[in-house]
N, C-alpha and C. Protein backbone atom coordinates (compact mmCIF):
# COMPACT_ATOMS: atom_id res chain seq x y z
N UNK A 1 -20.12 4.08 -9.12
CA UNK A 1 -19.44 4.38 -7.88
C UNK A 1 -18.43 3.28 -7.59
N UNK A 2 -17.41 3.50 -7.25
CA UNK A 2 -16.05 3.15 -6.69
C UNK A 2 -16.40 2.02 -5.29
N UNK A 3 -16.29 0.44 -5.41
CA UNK A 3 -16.35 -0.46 -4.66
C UNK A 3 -15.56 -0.06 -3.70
N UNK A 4 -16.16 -0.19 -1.98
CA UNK A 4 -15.29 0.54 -1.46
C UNK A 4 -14.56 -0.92 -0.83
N UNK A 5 -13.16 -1.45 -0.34
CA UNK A 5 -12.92 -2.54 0.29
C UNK A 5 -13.03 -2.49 1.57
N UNK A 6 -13.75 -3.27 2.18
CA UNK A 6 -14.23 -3.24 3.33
C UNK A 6 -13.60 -3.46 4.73
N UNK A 7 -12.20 -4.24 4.31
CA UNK A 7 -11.70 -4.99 5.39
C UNK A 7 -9.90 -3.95 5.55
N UNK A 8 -10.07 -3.17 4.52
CA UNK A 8 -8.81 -2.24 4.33
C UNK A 8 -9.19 -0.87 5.26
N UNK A 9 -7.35 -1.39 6.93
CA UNK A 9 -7.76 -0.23 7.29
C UNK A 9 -7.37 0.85 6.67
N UNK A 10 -6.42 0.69 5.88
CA UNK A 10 -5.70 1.87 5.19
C UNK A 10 -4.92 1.79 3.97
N UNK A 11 -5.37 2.38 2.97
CA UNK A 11 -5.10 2.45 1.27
C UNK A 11 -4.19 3.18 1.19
N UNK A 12 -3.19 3.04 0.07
CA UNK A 12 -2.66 4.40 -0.55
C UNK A 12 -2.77 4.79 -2.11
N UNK A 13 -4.09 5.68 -1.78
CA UNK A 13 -4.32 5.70 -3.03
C UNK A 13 -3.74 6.68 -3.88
N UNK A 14 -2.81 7.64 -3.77
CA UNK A 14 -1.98 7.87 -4.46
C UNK A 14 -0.96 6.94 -5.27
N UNK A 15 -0.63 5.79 -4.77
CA UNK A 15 0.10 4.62 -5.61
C UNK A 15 -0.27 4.55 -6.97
N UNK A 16 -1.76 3.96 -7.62
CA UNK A 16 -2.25 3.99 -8.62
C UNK A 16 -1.74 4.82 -9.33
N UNK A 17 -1.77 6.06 -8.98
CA UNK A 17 -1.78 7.31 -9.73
C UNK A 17 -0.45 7.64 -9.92
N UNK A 18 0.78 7.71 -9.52
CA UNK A 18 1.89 7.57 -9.55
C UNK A 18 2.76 6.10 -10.27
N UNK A 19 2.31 5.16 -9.89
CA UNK A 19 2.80 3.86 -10.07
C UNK A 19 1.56 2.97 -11.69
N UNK A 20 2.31 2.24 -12.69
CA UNK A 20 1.31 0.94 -13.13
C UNK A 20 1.48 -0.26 -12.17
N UNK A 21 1.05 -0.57 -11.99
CA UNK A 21 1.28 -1.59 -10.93
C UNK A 21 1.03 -3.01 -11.08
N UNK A 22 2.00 -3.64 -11.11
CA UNK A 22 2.22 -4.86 -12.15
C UNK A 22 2.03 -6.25 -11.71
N UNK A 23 2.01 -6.28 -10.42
CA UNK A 23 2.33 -7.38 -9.74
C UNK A 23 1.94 -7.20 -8.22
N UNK A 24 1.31 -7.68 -7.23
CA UNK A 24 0.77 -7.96 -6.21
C UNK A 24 1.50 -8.94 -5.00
N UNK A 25 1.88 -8.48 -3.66
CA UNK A 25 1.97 -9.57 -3.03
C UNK A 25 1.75 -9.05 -1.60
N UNK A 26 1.02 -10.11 -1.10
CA UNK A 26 0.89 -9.91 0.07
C UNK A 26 1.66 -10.61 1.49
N UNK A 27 1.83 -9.82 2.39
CA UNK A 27 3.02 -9.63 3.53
C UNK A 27 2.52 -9.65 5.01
N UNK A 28 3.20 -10.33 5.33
CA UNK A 28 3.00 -9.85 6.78
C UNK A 28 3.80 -8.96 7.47
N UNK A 29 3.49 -8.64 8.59
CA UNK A 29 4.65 -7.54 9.10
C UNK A 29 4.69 -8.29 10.49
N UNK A 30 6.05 -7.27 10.91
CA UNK A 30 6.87 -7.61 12.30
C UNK A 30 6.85 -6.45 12.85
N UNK A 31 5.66 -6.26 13.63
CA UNK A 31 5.33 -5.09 14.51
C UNK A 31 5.44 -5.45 16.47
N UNK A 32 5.70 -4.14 17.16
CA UNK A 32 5.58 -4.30 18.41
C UNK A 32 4.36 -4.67 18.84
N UNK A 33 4.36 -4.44 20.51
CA UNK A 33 2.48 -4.80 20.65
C UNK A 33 1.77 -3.54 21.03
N UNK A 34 2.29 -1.97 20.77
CA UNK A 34 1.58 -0.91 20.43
C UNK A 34 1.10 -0.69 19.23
N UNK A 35 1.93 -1.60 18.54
CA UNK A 35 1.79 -0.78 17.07
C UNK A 35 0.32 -1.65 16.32
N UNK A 36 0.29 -3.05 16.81
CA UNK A 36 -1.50 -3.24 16.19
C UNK A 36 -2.34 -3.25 16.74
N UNK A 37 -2.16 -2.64 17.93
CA UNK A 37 -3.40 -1.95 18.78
C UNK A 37 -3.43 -0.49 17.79
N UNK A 38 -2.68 0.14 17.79
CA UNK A 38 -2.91 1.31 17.01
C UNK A 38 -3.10 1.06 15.05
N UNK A 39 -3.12 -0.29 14.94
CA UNK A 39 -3.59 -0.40 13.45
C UNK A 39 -5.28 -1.19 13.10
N UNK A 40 -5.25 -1.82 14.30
CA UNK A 40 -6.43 -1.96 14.27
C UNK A 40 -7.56 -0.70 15.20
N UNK A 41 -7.07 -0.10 15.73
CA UNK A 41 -7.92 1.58 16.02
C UNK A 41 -7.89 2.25 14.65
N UNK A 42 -7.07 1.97 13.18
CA UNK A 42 -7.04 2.54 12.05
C UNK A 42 -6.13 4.13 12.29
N UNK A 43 -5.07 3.80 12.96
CA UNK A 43 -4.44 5.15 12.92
C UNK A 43 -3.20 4.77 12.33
N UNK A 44 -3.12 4.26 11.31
CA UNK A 44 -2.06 4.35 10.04
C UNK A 44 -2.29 4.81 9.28
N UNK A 45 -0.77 5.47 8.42
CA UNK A 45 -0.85 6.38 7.09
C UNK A 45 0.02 5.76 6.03
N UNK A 46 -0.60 5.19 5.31
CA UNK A 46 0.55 4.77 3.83
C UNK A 46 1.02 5.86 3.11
N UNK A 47 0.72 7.28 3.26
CA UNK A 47 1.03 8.14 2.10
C UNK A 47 2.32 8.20 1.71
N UNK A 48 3.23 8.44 2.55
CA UNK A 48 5.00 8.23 1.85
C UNK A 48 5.83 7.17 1.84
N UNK A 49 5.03 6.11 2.51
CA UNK A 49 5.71 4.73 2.89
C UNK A 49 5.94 4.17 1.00
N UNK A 50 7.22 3.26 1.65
CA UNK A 50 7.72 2.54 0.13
C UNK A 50 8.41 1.45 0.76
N UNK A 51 8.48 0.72 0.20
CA UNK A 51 9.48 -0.57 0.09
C UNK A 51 10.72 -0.65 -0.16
N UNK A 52 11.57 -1.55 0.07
CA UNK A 52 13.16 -1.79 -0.12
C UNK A 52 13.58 -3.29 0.04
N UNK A 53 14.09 -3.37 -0.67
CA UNK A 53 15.03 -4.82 -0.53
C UNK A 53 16.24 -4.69 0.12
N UNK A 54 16.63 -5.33 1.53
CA UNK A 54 18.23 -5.16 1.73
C UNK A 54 18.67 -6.30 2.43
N UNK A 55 19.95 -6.70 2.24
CA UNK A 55 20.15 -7.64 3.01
C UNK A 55 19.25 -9.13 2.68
N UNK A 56 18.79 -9.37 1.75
CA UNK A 56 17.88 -10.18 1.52
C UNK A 56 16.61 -10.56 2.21
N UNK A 57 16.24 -9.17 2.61
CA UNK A 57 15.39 -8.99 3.41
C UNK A 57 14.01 -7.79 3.15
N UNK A 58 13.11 -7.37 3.19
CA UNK A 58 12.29 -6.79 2.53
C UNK A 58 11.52 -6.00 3.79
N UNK A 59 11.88 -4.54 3.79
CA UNK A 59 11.60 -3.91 4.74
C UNK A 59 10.68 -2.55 4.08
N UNK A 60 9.71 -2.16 5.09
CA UNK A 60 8.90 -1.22 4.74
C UNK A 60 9.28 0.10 5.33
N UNK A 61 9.22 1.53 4.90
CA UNK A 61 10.09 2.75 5.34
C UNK A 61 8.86 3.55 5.31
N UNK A 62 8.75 4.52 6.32
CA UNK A 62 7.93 5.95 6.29
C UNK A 62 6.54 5.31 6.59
N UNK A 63 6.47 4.48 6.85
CA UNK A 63 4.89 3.70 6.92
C UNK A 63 4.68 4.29 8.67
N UNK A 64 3.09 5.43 8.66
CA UNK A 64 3.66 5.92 9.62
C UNK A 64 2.00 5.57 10.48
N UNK A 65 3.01 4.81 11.71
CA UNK A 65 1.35 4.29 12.86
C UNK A 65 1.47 5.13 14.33
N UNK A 66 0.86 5.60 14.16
CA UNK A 66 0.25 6.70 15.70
C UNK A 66 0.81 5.50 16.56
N UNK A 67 1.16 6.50 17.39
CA UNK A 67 1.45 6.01 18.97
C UNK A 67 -0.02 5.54 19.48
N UNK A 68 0.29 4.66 20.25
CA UNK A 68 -0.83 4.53 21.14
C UNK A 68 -1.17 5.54 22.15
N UNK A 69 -2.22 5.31 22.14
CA UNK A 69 -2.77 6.19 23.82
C UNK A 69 -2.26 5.63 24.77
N UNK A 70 -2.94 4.61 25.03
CA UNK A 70 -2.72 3.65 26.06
C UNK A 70 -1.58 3.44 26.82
N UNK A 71 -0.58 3.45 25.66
CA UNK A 71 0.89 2.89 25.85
C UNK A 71 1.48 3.49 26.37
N UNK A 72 2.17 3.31 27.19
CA UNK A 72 3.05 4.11 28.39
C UNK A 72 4.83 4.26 27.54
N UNK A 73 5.47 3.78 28.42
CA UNK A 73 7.15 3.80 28.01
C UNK A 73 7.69 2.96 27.19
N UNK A 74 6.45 1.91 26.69
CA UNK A 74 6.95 1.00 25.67
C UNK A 74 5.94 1.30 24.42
N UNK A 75 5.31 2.30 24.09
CA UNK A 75 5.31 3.02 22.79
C UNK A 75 6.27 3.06 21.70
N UNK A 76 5.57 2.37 20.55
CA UNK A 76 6.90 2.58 19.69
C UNK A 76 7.10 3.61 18.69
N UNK A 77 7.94 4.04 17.75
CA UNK A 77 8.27 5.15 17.47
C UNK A 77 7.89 5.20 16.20
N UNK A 78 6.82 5.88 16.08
CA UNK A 78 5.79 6.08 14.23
C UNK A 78 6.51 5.60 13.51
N UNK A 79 7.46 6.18 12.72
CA UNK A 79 7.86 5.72 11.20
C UNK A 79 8.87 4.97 11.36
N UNK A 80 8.95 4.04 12.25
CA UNK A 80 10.47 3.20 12.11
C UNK A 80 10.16 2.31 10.91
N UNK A 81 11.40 1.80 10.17
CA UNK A 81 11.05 0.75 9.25
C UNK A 81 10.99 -0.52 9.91
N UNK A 82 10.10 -1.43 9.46
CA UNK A 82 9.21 -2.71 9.45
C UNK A 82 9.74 -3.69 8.44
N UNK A 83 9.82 -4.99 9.29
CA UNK A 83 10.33 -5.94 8.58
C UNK A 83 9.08 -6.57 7.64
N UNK A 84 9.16 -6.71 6.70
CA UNK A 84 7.96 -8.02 5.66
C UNK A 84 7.96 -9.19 5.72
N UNK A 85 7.13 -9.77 5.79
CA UNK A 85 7.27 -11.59 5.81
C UNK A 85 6.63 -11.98 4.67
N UNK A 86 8.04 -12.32 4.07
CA UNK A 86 7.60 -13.12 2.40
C UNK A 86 8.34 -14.24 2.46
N UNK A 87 8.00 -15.20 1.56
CA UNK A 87 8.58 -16.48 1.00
C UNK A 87 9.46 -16.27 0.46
N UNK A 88 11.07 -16.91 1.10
CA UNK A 88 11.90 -16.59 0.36
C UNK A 88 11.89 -16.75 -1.47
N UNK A 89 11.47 -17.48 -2.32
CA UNK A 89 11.05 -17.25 -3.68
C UNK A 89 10.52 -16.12 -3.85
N UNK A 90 9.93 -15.71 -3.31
CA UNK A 90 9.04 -14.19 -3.75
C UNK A 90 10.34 -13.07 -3.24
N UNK A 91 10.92 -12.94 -2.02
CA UNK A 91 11.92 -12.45 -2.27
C UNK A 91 13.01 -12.18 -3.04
N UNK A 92 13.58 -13.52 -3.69
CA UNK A 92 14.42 -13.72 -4.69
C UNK A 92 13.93 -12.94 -6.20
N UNK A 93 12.43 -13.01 -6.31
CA UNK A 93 12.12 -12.65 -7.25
C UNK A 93 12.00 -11.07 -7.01
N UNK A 94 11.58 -10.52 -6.12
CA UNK A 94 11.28 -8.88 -5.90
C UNK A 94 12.74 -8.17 -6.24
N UNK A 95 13.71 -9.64 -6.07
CA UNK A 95 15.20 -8.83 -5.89
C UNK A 95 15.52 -8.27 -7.60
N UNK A 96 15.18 -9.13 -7.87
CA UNK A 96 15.64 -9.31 -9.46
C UNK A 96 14.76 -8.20 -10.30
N UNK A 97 13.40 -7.94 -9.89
CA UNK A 97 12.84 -7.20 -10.62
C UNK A 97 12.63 -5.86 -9.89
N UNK A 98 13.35 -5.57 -8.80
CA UNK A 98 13.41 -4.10 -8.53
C UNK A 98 14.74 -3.69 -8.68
N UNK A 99 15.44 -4.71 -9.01
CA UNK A 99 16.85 -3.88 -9.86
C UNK A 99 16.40 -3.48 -10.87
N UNK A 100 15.53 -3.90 -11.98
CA UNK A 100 15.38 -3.35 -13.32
C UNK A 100 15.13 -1.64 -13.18
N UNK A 101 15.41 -1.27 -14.31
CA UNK A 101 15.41 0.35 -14.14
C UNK A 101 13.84 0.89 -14.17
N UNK A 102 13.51 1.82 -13.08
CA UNK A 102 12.07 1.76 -13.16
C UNK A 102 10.85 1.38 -11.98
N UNK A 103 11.38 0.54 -11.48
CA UNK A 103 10.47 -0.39 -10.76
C UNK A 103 11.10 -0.09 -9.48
N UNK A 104 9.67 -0.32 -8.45
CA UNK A 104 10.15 0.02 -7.11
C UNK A 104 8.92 -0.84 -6.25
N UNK A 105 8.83 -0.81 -5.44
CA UNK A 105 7.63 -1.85 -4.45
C UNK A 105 6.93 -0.95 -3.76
N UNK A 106 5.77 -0.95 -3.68
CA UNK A 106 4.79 0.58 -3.47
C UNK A 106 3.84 -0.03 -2.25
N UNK A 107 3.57 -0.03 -1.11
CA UNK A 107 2.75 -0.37 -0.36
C UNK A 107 1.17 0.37 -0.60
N UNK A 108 0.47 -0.65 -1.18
CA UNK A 108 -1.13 0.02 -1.38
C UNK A 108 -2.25 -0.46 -0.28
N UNK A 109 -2.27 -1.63 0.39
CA UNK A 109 -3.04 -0.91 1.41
C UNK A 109 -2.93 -1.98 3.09
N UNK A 110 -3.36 -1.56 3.91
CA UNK A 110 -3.03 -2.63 4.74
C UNK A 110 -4.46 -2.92 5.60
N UNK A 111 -4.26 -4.24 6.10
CA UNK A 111 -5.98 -4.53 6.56
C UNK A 111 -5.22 -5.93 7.79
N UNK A 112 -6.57 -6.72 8.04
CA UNK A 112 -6.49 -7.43 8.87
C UNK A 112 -6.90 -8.85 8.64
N UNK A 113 -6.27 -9.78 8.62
CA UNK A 113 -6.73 -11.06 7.82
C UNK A 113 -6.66 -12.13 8.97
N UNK A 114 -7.22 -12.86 9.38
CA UNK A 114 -7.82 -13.55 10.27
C UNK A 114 -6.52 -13.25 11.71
N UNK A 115 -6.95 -12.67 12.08
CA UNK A 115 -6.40 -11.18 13.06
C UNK A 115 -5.02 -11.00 13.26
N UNK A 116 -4.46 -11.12 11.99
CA UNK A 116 -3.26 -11.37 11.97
C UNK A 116 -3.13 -9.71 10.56
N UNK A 117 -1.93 -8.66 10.88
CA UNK A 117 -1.93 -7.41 9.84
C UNK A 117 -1.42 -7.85 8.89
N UNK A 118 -1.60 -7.36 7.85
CA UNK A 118 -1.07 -7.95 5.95
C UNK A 118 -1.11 -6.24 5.46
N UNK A 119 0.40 -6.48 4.86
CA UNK A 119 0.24 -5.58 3.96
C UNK A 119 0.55 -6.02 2.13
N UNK A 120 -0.53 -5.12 1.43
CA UNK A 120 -0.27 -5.42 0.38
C UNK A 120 0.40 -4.48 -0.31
N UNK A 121 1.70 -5.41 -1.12
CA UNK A 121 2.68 -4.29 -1.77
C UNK A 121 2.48 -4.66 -3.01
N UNK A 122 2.84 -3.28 -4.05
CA UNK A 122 3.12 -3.77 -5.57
C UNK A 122 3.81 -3.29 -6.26
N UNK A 123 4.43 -4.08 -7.25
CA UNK A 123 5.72 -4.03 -8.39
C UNK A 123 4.78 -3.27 -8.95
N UNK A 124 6.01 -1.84 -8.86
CA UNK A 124 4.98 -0.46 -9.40
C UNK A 124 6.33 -0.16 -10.72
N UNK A 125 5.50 0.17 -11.53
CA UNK A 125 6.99 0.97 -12.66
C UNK A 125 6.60 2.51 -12.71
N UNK A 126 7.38 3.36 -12.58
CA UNK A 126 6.70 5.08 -11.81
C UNK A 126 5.62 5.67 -13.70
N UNK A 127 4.96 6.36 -13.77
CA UNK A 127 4.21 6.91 -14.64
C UNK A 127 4.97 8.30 -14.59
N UNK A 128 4.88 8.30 -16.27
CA UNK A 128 5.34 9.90 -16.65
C UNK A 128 4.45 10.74 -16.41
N UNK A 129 4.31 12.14 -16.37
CA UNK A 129 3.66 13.26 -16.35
C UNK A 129 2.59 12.83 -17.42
N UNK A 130 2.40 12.54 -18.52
CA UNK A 130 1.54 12.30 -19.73
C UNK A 130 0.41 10.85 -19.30
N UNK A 131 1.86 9.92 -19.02
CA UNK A 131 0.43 9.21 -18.47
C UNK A 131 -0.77 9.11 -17.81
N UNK A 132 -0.24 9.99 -16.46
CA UNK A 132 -1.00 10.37 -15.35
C UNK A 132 -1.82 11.71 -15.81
N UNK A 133 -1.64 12.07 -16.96
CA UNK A 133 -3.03 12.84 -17.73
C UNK A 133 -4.15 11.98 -18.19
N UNK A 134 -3.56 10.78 -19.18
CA UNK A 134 -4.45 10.16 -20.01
C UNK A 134 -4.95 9.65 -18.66
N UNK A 135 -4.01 9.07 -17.87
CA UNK A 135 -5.65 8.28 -16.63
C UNK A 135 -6.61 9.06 -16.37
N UNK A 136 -6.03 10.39 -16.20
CA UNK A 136 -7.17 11.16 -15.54
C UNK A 136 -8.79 11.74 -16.64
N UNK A 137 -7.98 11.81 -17.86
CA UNK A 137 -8.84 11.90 -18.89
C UNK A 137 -9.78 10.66 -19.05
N UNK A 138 -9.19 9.01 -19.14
CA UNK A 138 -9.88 8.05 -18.98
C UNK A 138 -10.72 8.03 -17.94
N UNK A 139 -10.91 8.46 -16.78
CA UNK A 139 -11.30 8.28 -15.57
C UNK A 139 -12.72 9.16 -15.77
N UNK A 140 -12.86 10.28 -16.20
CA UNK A 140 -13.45 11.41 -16.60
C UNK A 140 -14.37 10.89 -17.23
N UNK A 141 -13.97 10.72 -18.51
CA UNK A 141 -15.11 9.77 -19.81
C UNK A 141 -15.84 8.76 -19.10
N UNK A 142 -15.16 7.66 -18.31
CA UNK A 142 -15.63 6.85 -17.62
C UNK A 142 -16.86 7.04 -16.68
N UNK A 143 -16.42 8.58 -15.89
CA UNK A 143 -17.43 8.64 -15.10
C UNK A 143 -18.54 9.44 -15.77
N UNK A 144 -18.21 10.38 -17.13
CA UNK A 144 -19.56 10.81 -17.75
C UNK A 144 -20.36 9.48 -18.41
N UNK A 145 -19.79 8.77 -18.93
CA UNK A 145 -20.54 7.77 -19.35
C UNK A 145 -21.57 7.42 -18.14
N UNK A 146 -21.23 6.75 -17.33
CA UNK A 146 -22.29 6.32 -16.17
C UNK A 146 -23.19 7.09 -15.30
N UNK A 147 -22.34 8.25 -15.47
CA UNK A 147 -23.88 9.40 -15.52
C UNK A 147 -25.05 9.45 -16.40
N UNK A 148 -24.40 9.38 -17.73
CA UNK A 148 -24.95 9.45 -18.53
C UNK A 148 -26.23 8.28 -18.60
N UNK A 149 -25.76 6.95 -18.53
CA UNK A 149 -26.25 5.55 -18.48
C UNK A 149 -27.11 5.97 -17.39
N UNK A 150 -26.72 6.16 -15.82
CA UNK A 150 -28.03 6.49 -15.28
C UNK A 150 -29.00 7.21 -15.69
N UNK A 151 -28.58 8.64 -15.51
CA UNK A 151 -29.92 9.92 -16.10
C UNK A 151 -30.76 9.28 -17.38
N UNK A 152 -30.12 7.90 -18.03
CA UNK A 152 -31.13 7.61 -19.14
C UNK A 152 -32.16 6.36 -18.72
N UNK A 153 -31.44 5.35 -18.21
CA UNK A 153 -32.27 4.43 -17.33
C UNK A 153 -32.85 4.65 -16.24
N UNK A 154 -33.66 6.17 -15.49
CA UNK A 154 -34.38 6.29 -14.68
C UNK A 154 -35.41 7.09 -15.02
């Protein structure tokens, strides 16, 4: 069985499956003060959100957080794009390797780190149609095996 992470309010686990994912970094964001009341209630969706470099600056798109309840006229507006807080070196470097042909920055999951939001993004290179068979075939074997391994060790 699949370790679940405990402190992640929200995965995108379609990334894997679409993306190899090569490289890891973690971010902070520049949110209003509806928007991590509504991320720590866990009403965010990574499913179409992606990354961009512009301006020498590293912004997150489609990353989409429920309105608050609570929030009256200063509610902010679900999918606006979000600024990232990286080290400029890690910037410099995301620049250089999401020009290469291929590669794009994939937001996989976001959580809460000493009560401060982090998102983690990754240098994804996209998977062909074929690949994203063989995973699924690997994944398969994988899980008959450990069926298997149980039903024999009990």
């Amino acid at each position: 069985m699949a370790k679940k992470d405990s402190n992640a309010i929200a995965t995108n686990r379609k990334a894997r499956h679409d993306f190899f994912i090569e490289e890891t970094y973690e971010a902070g964001l520049v949110l209003q003060g509806t928007e991590i009341k509504s991320i720590r209630a866990g009403r965010v969706n990574l499913k179409d959100a992606f990354a961009r470099v512009s301006n020498g600056e590293v912004y997150v798109h489609n990353m989409h957080i429920s309105t608050y309840e609570q929030g009256n006229r200063y509610n902010h507006e679900p999918t606006r794009s979000r600024k990232l807080l990286l080290h400029r070196s890690e910037i410099n470097k995301l620049i250089g390797q999401t020009q290469m042909k291929g590669y794009s920055l994939v937001p996989l999951k976001i959580y809460i780190k000493n009560g401060v939001a982090k998102l983690l993004i990754g240098l994804g290179k996209g998977k062909k149609k074929y690949d994203k068979r063989e995973d699924l075939k690997q994944k398969a074997a994988k899980r008959d095996v450990e069926r298997a391994m149980k039903e024999h060790f009990q």
